[in-house]
N, C-alpha and C. Protein backbone atom coordinates (compact mmCIF):
# COMPACT_ATOMS: atom_id res chain seq x y z
N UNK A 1 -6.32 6.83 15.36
CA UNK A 1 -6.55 7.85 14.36
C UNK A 1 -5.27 8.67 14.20
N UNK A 2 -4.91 9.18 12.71
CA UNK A 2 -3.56 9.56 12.76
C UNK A 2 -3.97 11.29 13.14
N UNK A 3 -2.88 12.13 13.18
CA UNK A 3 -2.87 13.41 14.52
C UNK A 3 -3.21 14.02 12.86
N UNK A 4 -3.30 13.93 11.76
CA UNK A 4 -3.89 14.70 10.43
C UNK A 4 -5.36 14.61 10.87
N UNK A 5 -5.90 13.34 10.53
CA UNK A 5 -7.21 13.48 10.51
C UNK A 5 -8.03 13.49 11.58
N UNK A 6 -6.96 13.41 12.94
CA UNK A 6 -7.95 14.30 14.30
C UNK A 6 -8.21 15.65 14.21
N UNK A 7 -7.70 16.72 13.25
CA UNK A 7 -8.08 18.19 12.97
C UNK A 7 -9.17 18.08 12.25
N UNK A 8 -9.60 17.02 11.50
CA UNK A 8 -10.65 16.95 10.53
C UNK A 8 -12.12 17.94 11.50
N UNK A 9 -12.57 18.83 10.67
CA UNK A 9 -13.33 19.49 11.71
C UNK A 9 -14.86 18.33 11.89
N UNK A 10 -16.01 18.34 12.11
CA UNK A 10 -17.32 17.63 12.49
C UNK A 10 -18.03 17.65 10.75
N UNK A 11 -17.81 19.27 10.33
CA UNK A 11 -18.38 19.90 8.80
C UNK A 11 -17.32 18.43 7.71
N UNK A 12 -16.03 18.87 8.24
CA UNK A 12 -15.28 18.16 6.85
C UNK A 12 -15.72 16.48 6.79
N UNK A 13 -16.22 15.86 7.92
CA UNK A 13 -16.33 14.62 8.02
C UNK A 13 -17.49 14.37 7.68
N UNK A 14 -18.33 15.17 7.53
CA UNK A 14 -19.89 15.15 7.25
C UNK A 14 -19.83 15.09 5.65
N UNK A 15 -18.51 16.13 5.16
CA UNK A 15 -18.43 16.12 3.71
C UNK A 15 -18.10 15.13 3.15
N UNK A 16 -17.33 14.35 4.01
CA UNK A 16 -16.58 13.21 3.24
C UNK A 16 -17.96 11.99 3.33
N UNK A 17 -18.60 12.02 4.05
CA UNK A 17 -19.24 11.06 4.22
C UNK A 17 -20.33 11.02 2.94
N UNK A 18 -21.26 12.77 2.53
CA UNK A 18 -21.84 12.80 1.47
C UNK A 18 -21.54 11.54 0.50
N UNK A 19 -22.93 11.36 -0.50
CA UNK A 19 -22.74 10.57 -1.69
C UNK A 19 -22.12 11.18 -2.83
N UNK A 20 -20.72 11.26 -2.58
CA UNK A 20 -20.30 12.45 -4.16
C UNK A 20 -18.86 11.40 -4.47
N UNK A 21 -18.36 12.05 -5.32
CA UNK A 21 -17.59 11.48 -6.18
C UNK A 21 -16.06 12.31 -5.79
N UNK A 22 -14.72 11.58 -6.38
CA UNK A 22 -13.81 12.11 -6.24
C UNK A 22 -12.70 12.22 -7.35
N UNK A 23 -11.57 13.29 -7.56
CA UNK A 23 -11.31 12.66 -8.53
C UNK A 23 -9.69 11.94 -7.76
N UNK A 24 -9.19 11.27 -7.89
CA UNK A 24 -8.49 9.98 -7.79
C UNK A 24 -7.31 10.49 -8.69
N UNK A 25 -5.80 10.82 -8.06
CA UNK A 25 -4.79 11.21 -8.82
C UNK A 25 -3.47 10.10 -8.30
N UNK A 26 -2.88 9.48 -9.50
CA UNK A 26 -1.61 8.71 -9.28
C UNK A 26 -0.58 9.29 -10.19
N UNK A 27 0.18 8.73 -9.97
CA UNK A 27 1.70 8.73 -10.79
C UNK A 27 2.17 7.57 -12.06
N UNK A 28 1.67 7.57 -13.17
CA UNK A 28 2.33 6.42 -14.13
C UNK A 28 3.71 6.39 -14.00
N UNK A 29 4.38 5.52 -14.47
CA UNK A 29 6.16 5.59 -13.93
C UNK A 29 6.42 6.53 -15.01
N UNK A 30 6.14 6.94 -15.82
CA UNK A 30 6.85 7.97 -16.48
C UNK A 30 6.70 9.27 -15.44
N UNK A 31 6.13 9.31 -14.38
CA UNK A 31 5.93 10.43 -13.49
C UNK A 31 4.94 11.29 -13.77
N UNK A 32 4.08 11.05 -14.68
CA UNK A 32 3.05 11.97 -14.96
C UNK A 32 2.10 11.59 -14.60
N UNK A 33 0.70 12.44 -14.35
CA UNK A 33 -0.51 12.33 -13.23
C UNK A 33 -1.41 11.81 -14.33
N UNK A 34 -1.99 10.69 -13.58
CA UNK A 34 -3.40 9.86 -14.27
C UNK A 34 -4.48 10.40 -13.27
N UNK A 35 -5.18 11.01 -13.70
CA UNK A 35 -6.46 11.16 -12.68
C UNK A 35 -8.06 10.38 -13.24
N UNK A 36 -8.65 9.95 -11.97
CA UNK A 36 -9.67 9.10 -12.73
C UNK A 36 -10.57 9.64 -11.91
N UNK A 37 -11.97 9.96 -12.58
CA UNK A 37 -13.12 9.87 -11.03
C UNK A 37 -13.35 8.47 -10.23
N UNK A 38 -13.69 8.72 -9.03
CA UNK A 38 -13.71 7.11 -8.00
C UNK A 38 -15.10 7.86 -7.01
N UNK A 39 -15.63 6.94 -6.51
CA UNK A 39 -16.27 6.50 -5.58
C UNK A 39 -15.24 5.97 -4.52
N UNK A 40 -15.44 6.42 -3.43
CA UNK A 40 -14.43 6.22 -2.50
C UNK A 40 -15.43 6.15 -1.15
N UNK A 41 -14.35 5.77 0.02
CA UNK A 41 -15.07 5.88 1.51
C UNK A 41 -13.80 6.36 2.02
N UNK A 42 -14.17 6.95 3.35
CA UNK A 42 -13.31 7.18 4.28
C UNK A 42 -13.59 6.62 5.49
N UNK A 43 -12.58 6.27 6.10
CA UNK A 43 -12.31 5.61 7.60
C UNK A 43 -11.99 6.07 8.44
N UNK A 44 -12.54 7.38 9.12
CA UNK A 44 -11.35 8.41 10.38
C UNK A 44 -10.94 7.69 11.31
N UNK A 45 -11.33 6.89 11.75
CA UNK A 45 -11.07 6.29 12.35
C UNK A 45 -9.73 5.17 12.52
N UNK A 46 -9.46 5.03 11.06
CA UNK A 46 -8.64 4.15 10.82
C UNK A 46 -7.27 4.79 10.04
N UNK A 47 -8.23 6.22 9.54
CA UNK A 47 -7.15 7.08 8.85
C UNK A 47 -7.09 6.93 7.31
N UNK A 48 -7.95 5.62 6.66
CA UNK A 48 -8.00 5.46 5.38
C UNK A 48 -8.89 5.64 4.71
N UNK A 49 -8.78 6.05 3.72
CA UNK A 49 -9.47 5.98 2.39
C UNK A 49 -9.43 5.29 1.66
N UNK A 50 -10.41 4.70 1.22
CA UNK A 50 -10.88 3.07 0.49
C UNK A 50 -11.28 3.23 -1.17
N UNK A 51 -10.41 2.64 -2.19
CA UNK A 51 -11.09 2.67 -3.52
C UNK A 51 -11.05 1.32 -3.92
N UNK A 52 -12.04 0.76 -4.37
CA UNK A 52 -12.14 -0.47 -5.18
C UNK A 52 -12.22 -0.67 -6.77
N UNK A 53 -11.68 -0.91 -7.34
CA UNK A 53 -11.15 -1.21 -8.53
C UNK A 53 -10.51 -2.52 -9.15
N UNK A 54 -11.01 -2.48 -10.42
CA UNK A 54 -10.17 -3.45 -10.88
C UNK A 54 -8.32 -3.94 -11.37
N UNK A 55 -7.98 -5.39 -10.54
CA UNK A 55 -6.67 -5.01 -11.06
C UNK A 55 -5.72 -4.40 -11.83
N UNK A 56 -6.30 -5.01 -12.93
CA UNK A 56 -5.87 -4.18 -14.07
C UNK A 56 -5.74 -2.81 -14.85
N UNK A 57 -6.68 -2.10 -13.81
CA UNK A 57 -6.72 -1.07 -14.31
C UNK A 57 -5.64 -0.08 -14.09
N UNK A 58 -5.83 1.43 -14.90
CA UNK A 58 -4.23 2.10 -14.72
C UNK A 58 -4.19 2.45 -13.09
N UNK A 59 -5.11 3.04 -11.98
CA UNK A 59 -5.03 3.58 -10.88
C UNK A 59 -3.96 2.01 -10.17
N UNK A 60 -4.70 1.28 -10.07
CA UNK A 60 -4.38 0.15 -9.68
C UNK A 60 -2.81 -0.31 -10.36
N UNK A 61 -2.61 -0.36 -10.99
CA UNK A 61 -1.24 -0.80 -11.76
C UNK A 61 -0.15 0.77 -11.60
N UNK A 62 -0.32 1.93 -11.30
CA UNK A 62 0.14 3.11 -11.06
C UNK A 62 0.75 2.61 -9.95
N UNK A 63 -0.30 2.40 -8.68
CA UNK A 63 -0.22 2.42 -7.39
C UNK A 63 0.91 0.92 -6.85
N UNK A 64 0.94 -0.03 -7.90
CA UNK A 64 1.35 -1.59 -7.44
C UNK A 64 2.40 -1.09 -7.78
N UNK A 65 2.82 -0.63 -9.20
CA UNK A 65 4.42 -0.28 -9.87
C UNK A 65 4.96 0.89 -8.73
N UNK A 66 4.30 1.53 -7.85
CA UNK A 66 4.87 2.56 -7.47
C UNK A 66 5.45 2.11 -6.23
N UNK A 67 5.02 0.87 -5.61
CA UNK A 67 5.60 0.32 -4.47
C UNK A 67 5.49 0.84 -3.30
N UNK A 68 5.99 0.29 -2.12
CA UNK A 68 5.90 1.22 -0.97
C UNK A 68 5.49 3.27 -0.91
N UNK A 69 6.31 3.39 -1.46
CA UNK A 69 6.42 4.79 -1.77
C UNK A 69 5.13 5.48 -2.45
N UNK A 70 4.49 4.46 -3.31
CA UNK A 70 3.16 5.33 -3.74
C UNK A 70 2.71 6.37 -3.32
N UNK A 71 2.30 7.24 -3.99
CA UNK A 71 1.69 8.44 -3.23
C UNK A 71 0.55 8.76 -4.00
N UNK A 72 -0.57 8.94 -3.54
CA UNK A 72 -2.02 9.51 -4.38
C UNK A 72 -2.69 10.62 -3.23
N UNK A 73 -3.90 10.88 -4.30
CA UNK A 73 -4.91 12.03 -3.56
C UNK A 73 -5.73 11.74 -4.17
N UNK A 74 -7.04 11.68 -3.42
CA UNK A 74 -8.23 11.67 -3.56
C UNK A 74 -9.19 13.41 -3.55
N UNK A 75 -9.61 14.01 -4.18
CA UNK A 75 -10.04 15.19 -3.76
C UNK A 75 -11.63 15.67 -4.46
N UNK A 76 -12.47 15.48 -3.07
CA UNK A 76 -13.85 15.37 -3.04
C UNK A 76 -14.54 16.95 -3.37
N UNK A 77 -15.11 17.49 -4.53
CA UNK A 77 -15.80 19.08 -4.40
C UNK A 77 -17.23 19.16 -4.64
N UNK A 78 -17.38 20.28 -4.00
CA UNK A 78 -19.01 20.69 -4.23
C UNK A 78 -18.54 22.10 -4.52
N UNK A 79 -18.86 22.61 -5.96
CA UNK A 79 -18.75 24.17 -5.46
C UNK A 79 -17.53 24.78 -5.29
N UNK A 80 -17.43 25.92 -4.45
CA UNK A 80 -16.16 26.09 -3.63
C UNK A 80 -15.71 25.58 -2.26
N UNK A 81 -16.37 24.37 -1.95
CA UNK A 81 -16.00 23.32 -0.62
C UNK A 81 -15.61 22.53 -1.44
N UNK A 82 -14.31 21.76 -1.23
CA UNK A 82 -13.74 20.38 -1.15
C UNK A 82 -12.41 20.30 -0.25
N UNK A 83 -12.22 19.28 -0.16
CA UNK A 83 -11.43 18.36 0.66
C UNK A 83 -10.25 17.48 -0.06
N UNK A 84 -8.90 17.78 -0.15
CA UNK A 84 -8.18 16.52 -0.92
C UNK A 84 -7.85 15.79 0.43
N UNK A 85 -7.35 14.41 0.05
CA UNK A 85 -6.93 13.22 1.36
C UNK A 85 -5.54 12.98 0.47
N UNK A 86 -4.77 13.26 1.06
CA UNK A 86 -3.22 12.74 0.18
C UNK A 86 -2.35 11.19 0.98
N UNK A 87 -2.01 10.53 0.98
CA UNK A 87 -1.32 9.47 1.58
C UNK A 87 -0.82 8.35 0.63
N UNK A 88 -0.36 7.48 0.94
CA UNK A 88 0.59 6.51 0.56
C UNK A 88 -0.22 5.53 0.76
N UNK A 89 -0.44 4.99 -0.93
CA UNK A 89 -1.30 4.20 -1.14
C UNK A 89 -0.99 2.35 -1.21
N UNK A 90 -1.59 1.75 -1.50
CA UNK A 90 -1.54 -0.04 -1.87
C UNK A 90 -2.50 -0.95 -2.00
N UNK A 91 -2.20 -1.69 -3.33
CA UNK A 91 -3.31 -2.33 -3.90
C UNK A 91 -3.46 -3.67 -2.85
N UNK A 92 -4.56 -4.13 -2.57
CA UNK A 92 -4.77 -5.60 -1.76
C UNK A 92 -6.08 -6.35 -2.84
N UNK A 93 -6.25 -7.20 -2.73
CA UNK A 93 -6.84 -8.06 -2.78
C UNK A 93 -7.10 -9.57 -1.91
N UNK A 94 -6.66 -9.34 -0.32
CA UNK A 94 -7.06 -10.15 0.49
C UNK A 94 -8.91 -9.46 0.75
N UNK A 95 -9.43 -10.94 0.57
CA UNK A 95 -10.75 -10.94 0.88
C UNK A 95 -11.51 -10.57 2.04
N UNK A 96 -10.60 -10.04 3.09
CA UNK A 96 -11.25 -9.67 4.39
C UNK A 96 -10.88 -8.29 4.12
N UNK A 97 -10.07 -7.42 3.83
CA UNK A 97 -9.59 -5.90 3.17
C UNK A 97 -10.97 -5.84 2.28
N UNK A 98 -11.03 -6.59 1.57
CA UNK A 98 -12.31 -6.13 0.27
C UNK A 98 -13.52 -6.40 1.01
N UNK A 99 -14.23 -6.82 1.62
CA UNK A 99 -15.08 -6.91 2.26
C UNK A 99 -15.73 -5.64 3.16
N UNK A 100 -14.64 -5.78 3.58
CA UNK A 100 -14.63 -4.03 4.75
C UNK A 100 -14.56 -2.92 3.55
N UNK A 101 -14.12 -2.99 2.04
CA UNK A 101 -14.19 -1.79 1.20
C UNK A 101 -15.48 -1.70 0.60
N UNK A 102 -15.94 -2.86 0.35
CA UNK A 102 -17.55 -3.36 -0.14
C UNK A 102 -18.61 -2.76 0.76
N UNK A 103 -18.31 -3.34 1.97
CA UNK A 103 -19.10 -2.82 2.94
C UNK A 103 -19.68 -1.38 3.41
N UNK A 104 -18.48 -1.02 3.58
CA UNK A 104 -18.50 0.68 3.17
C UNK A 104 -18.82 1.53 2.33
N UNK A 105 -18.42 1.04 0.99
CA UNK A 105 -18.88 1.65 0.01
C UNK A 105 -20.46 1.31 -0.71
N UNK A 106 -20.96 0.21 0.42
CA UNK A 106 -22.39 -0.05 0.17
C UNK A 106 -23.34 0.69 0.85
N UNK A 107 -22.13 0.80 2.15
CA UNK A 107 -23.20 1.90 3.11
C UNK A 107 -23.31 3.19 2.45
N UNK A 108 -22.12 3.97 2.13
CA UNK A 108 -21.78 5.41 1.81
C UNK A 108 -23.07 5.69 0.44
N UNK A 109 -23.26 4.92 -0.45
CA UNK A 109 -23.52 5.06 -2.13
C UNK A 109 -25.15 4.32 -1.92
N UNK A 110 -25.35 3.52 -1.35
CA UNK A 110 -26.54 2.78 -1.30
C UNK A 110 -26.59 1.58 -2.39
N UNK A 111 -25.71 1.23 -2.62
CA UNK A 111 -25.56 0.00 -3.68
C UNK A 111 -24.64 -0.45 -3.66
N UNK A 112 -23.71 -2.37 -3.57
CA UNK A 112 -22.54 -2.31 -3.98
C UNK A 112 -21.41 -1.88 -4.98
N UNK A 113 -20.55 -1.91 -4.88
CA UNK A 113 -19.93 -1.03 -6.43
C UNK A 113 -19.81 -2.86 -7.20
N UNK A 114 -19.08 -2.19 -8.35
CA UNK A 114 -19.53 -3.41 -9.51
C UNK A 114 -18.51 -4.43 -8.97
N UNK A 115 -18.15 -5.64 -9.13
CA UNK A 115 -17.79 -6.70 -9.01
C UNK A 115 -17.41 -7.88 -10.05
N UNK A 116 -16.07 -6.68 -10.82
CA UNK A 116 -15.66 -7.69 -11.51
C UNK A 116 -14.70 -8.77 -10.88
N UNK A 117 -14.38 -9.90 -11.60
CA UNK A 117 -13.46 -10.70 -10.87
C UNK A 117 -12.40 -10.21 -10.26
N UNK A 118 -11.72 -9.80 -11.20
CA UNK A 118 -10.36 -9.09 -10.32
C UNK A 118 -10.56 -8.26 -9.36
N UNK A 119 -11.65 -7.90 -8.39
CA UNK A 119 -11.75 -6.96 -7.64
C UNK A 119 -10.49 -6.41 -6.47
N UNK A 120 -10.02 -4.85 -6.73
CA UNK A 120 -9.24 -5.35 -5.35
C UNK A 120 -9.48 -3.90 -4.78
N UNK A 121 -8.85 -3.18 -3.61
CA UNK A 121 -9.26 -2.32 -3.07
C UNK A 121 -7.79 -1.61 -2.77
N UNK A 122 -7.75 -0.22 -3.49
CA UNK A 122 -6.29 0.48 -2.89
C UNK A 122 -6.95 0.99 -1.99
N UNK A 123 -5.81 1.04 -0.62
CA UNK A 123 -6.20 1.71 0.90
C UNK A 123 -5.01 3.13 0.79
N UNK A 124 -5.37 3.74 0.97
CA UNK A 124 -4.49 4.96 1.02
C UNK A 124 -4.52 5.52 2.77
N UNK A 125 -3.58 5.63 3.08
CA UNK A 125 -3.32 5.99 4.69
C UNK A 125 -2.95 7.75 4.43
N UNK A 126 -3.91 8.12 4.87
CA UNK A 126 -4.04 9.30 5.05
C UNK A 126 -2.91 10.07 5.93
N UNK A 127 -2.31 11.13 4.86
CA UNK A 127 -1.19 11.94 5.69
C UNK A 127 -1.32 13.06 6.05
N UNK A 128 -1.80 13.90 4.95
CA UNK A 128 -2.21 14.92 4.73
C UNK A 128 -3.67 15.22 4.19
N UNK A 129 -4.31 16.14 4.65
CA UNK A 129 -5.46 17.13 4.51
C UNK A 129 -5.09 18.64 3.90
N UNK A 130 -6.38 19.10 2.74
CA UNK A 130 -6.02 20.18 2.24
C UNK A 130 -7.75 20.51 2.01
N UNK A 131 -8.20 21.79 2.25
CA UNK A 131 -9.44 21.93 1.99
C UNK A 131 -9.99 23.17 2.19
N UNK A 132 -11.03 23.82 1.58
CA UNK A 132 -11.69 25.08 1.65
C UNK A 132 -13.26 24.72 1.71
N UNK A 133 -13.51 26.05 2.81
CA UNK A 133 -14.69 25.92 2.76
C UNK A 133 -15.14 24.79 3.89
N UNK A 134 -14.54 24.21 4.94
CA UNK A 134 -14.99 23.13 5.45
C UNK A 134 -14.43 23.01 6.42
């Protein structure tokens, strides 16, 4: 677990776990912010945060053009409690990565998410934590 999300308090991990939504912020190469809502999971354990999406789409094509360096945030609210997860993201589409994002996000939501062909899953490695209320 990385030494960020061992401060995660017992409350903030309970939040992340809730069935809620997030909104999902990248960088288009012109440098300006695309934000999308996502369904997401978190992994404390592993330090990541899991979105599944289609290739093609802009989050996904943001995150591939942005290369190593990618950088996104995920940031989960209720109210005046939320939580952003910031880290350095990357698109996969190996079938054992998507499986473990499926999986998760079947447990978290109670349904799989949709399953178009191109399915693939950006993992974002959690660097930073920012949050109120939690």
């Amino acid at each position: 677990m990385s030494p960020v999300v061992e401060q995660l308090s017992p409350v903030a991990l309970h939040f992340l776990a809730l069935s809620g939504t997030a909104t999902f912020t990248t960088l288009r190469p012109d440098g300006t912010p695309h934000v999308a809502p996502v369904r997401f999971t978190f992994d404390a354990s592993a330090g990541l945060a899991r979105v599944t999406t289609r290739a093609g789409s802009r989050k996904a094509r943001n995150v591939s053009e942005g290369g190593p360096a990618a950088r996104v945030a995920l940031c989960q609210a209720d109210g005046f409690r939320w939580i952003t997860l910031e880290g350095r993201a990357a698109v996969d589409d190996d079938h054992v990565r998507l499986a473990e994002a499926v999986g998760r996000y079947t447990a978290r939501y109670g349904a799989a998410p949709p399953a178009p062909p191109d399915l693939v899953v950006i993992e974002v490695t959690v660097d930073r934590v920012l949050s109120l209320g939690l």
